[in-house]
N, C-alpha and C. Protein backbone atom coordinates (compact mmCIF):
# COMPACT_ATOMS: atom_id res chain seq x y z
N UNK A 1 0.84 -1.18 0.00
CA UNK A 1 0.00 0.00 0.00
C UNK A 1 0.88 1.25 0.00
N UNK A 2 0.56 1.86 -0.87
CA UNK A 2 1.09 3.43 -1.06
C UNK A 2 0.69 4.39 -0.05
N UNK A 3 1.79 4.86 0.94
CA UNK A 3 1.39 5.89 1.86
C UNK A 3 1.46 7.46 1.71
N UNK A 4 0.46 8.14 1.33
CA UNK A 4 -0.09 9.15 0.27
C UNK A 4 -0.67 9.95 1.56
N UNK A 5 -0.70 11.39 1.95
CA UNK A 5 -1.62 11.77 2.55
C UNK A 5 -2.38 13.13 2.23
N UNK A 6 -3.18 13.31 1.77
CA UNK A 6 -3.95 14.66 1.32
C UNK A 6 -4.34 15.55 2.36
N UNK A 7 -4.48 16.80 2.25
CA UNK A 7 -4.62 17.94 2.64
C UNK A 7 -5.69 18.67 2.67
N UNK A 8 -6.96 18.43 2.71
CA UNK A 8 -8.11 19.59 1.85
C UNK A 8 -7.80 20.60 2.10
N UNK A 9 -7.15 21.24 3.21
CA UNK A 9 -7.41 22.68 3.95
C UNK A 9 -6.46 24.17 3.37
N UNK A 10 -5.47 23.02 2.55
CA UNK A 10 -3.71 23.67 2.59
C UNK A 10 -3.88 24.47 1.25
N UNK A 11 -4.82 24.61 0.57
CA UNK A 11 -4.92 25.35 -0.64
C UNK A 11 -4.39 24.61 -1.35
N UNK A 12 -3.58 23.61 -1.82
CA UNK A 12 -2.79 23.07 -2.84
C UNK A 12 -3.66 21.75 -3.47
N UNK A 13 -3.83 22.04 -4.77
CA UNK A 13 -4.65 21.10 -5.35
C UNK A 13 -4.49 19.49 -4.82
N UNK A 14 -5.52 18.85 -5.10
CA UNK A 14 -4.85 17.38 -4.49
C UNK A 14 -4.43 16.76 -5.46
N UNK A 15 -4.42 16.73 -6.46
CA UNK A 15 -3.46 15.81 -7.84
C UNK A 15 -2.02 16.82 -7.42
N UNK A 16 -2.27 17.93 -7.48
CA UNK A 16 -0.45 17.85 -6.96
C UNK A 16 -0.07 17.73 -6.14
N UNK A 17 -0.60 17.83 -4.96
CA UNK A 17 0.02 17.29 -3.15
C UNK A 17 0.27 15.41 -3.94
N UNK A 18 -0.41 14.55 -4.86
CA UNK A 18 0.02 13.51 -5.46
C UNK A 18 0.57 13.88 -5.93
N UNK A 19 1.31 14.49 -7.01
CA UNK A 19 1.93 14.64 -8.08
C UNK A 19 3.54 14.80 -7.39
N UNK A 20 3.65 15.95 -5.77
CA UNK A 20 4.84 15.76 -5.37
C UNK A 20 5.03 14.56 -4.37
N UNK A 21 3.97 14.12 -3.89
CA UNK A 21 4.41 12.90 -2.54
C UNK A 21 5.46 12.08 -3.59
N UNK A 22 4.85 11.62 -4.97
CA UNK A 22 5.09 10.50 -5.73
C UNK A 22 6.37 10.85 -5.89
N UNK A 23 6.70 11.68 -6.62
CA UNK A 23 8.11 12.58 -6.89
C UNK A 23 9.00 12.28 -6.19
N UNK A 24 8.09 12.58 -4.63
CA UNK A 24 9.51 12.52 -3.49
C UNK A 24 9.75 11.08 -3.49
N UNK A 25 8.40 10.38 -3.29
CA UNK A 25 8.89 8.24 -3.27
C UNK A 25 9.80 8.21 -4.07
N UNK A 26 9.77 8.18 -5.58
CA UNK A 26 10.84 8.15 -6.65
C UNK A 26 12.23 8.61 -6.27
N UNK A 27 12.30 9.98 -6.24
CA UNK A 27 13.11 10.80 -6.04
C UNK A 27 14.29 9.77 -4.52
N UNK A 28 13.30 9.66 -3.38
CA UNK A 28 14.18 9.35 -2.56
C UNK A 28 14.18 7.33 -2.47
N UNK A 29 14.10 7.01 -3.71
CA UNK A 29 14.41 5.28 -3.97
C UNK A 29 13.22 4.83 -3.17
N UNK A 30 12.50 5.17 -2.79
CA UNK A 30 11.18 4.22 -1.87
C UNK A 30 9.94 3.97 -2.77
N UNK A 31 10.26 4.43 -4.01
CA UNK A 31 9.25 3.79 -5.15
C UNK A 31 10.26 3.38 -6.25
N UNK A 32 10.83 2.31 -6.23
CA UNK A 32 11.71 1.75 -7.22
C UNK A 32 11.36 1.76 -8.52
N UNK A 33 12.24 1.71 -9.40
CA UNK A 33 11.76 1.33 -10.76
C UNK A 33 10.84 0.37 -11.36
N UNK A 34 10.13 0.41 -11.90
CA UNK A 34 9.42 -0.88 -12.46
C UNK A 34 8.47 -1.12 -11.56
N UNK A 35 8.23 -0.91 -10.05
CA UNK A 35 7.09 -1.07 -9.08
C UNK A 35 5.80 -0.44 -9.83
N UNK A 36 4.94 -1.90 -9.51
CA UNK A 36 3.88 -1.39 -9.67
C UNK A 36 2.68 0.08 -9.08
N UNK A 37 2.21 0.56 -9.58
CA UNK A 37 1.43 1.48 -8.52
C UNK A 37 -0.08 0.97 -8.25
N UNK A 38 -0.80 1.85 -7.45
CA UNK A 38 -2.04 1.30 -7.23
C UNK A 38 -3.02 1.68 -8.52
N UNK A 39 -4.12 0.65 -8.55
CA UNK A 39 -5.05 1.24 -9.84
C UNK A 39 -5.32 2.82 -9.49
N UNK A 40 -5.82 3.44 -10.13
CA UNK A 40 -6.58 4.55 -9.62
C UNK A 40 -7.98 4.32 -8.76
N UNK A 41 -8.63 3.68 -9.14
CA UNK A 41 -9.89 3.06 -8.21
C UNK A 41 -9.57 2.71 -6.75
N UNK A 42 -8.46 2.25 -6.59
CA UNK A 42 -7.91 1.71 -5.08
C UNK A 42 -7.01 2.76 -4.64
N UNK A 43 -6.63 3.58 -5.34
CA UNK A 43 -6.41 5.04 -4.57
C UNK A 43 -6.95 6.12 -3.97
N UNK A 44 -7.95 6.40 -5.49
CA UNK A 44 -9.12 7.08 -5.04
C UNK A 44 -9.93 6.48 -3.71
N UNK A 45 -9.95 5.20 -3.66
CA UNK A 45 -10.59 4.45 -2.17
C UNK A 45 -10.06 5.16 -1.20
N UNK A 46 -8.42 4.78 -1.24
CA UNK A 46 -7.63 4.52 -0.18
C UNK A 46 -7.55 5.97 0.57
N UNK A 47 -7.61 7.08 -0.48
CA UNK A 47 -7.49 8.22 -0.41
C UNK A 47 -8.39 9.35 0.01
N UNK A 48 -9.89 8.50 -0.28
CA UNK A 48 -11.59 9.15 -0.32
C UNK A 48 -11.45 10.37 -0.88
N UNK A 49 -11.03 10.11 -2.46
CA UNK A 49 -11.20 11.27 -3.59
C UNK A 49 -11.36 10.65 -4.85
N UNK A 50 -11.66 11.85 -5.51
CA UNK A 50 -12.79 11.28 -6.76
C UNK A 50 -11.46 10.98 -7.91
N UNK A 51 -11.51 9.69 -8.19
CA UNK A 51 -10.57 9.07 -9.33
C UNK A 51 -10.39 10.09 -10.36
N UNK A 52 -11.12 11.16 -10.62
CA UNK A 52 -10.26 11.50 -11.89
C UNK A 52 -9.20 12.76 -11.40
N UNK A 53 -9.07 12.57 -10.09
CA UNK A 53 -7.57 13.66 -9.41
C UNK A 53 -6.64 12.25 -10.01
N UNK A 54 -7.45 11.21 -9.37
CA UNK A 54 -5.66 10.19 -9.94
C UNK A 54 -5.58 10.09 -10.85
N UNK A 55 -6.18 10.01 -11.78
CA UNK A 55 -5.75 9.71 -13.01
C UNK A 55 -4.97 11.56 -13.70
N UNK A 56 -5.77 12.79 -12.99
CA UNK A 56 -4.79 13.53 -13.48
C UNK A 56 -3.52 13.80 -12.99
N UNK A 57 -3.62 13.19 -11.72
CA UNK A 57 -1.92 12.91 -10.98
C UNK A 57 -1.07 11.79 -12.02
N UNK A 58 -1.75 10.85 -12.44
CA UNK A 58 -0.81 9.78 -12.47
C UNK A 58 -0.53 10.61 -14.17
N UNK A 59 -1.27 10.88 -14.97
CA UNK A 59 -1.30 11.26 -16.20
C UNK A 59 -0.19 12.64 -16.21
N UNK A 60 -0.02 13.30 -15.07
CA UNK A 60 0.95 14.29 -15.29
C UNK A 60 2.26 14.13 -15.16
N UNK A 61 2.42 12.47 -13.86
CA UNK A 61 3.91 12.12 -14.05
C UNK A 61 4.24 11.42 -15.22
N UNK A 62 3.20 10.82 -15.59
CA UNK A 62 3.56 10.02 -16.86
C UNK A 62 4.18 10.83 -18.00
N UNK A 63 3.54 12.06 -17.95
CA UNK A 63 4.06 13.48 -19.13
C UNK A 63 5.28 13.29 -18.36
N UNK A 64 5.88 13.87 -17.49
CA UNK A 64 7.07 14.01 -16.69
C UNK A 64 8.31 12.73 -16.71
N UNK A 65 7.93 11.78 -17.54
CA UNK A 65 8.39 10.60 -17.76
C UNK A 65 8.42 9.98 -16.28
N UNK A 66 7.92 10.08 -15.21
CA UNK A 66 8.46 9.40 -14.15
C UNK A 66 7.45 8.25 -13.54
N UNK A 67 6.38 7.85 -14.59
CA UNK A 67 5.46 6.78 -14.57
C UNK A 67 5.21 6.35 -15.86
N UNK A 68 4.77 5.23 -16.49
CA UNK A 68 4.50 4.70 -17.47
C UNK A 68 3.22 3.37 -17.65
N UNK A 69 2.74 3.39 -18.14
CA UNK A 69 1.43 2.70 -18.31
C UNK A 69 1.95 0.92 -19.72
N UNK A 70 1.53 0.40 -18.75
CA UNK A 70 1.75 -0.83 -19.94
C UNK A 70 -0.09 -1.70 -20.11
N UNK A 71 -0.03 -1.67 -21.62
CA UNK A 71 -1.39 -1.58 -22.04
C UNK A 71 -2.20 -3.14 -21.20
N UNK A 72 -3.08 -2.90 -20.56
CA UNK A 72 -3.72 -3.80 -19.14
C UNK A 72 -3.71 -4.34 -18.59
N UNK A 73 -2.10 -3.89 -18.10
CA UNK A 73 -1.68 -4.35 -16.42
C UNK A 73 -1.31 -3.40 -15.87
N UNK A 74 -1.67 -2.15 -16.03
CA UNK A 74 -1.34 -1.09 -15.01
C UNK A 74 -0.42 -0.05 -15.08
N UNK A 75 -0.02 1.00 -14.27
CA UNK A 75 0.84 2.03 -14.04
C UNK A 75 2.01 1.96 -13.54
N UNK A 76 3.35 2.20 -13.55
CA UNK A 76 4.63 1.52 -13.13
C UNK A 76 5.40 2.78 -13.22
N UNK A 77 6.12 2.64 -11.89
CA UNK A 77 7.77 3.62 -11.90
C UNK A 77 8.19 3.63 -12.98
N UNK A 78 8.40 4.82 -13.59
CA UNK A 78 9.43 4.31 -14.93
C UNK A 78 10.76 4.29 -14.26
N UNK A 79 11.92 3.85 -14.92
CA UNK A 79 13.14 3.38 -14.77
C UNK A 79 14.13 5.20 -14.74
N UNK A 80 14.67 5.08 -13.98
CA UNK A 80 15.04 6.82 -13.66
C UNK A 80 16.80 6.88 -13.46
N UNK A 81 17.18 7.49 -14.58
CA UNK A 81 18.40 7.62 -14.41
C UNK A 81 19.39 8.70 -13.84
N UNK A 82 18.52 9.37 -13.58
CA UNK A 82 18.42 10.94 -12.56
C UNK A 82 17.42 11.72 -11.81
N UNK A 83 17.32 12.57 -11.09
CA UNK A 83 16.63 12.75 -10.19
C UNK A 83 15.37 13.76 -10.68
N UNK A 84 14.59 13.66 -10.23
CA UNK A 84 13.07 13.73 -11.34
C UNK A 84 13.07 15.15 -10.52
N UNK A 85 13.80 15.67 -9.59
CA UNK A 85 13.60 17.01 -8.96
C UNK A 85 15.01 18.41 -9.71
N UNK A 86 14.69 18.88 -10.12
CA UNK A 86 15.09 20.24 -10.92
C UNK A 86 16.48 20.24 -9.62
N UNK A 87 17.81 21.38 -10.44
CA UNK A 87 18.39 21.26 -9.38
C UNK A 87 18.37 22.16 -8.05
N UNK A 88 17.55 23.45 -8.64
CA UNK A 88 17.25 23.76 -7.13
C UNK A 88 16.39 23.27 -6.29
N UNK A 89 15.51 22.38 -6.40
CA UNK A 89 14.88 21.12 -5.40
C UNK A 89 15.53 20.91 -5.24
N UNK A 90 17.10 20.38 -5.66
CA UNK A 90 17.80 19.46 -5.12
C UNK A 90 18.73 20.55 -3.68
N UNK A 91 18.85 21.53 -3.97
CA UNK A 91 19.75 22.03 -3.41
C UNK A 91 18.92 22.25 -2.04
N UNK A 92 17.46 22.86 -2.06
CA UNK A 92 16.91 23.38 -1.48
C UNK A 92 16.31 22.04 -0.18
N UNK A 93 16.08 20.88 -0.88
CA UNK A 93 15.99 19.79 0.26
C UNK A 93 17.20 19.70 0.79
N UNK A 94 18.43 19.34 0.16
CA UNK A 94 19.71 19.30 0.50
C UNK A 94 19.79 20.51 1.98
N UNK A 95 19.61 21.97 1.62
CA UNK A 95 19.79 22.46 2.30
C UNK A 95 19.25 22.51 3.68
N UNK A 96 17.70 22.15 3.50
CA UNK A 96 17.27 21.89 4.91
C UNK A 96 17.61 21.16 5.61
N UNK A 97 18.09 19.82 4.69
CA UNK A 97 19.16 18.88 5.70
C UNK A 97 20.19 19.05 5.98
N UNK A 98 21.14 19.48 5.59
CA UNK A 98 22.10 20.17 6.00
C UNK A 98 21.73 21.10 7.61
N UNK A 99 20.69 22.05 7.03
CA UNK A 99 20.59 23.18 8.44
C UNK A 99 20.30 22.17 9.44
N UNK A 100 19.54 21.30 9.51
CA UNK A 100 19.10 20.47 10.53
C UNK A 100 20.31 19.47 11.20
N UNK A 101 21.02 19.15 10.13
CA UNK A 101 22.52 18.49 10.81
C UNK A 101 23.28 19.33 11.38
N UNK A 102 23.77 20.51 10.62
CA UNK A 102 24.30 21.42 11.73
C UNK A 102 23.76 22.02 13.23
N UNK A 103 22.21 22.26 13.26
CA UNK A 103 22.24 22.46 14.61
C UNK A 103 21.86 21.19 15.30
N UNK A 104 21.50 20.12 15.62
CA UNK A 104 21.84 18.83 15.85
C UNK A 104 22.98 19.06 16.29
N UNK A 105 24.17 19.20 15.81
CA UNK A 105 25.46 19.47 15.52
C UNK A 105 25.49 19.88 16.93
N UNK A 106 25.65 21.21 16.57
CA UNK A 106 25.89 22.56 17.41
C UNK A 106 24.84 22.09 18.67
N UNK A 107 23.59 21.27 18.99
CA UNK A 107 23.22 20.87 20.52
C UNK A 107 24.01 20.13 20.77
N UNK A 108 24.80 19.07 19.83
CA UNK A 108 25.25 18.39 20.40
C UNK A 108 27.15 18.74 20.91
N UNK A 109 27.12 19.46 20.68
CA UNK A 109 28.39 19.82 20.64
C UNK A 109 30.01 19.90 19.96
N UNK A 110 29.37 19.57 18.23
CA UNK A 110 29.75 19.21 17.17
C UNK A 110 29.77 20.63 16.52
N UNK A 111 31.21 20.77 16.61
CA UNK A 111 31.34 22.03 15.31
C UNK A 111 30.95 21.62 14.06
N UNK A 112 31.65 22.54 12.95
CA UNK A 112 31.40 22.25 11.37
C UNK A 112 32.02 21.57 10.85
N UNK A 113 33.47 21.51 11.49
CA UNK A 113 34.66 20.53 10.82
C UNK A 113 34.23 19.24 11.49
N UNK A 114 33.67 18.66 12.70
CA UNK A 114 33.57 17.89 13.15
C UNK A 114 32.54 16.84 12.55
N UNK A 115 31.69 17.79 12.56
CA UNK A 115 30.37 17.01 11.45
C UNK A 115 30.87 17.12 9.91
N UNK A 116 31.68 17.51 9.62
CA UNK A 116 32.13 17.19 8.04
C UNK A 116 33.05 15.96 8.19
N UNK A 117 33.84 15.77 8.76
CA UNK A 117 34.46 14.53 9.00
C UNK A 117 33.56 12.95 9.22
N UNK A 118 32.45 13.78 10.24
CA UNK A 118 31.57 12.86 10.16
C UNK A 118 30.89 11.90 8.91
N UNK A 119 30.64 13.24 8.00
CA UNK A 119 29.81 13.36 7.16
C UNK A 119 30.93 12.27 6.42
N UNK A 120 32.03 12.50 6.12
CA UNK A 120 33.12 12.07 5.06
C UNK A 120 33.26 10.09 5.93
N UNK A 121 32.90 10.04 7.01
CA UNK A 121 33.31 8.41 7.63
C UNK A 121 32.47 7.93 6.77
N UNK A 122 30.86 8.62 7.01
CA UNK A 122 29.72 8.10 6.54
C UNK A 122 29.62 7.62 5.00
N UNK A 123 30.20 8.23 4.60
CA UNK A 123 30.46 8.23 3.16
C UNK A 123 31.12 7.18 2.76
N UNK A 124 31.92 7.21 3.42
CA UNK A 124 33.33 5.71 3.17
C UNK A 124 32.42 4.35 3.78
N UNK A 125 31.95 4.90 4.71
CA UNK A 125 31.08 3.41 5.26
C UNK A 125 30.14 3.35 4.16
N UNK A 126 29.31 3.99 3.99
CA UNK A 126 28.20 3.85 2.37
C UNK A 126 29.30 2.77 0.87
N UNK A 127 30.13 3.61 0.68
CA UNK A 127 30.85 3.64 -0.72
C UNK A 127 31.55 3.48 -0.76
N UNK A 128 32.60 3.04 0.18
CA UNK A 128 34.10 1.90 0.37
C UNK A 128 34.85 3.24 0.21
N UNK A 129 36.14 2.74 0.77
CA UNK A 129 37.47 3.58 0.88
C UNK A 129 36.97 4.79 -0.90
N UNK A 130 37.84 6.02 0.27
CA UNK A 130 37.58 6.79 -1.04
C UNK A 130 36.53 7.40 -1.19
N UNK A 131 35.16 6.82 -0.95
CA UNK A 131 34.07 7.43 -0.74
C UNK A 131 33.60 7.97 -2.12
N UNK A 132 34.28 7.69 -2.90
CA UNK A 132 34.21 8.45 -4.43
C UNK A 132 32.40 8.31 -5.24
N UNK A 133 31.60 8.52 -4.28
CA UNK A 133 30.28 8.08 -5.21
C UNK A 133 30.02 9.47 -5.44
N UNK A 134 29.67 9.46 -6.89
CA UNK A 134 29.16 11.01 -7.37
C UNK A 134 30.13 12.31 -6.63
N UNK A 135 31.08 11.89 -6.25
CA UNK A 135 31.79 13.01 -5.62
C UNK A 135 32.13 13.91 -7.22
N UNK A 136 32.70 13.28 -8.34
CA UNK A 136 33.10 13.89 -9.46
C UNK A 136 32.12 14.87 -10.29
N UNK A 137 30.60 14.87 -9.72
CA UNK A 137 29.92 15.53 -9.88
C UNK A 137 29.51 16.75 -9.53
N UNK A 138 29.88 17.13 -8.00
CA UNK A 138 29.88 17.60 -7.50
C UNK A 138 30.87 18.92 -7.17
N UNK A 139 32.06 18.49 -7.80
CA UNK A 139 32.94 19.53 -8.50
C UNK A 139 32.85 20.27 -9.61
């Protein structure tokens, strides 16, 4: 089951409060490639909204290449070879995590160099000596 949660109150349409939850699943690997999604009928259930928000949610990632339809078996992750978020999304989530590690940090009594070192173990524990994942990008 897809964990989706809508808003009525927040002003923001509900095919796009879907349109970004999905984004973010994708975006952060918790909707893999090729995974199936739910029909629209069992969303709209799951969700208690009228199926044609899902189908204009699912129909707008599909424009966006980041869903794909195979003719009657359903809606599927498409296969993603980069990150379906623009790069200032990227920077701008990045950044809130970041602010949130630094003061974490700073309660805990972790300067900036301290938590960058951190940051750099973590890395090597992820991606073996070297740590070299996407680092070349990033320059």
């Amino acid at each position: 089951m897809l964990h989706l949660s809508i808003n009525q109150t927040d002003g923001i349409p509900i095919y796009r409060q879907l349109t970004q939850q999905i984004t973010h699943l994708i975006a952060s690997g918790r909707l893999a490639p090729d995974t199936e999604m739910p029909s629209v009928r069992a969303l709209a259930q799951q969700l208690l909204i009228n199926p044609n928000t899902v189908v204009r949610a699912y129909r707008e990632l599909e424009t966006a290449g980041l869903l794909y339809k195979k003719q009657g078996a359903g809606t599927y992750v498409a296969p993603q070879t980069a990150t379906p978020y623009t790069e200032e999304e990227c920077r701008r989530l990045l950044s809130e995590r970041a602010e949130a590690l630094l003061m974490e940090g700073w309660r805990l009594g972790y300067g900036v160099e301290r938590i960058i070192e951190l940051v750099r173990e973590c890395n090597e524990q992820l991606w073996g000596q070297g740590g070299a994942h996407k680092e070349e990008e990033s320059s």
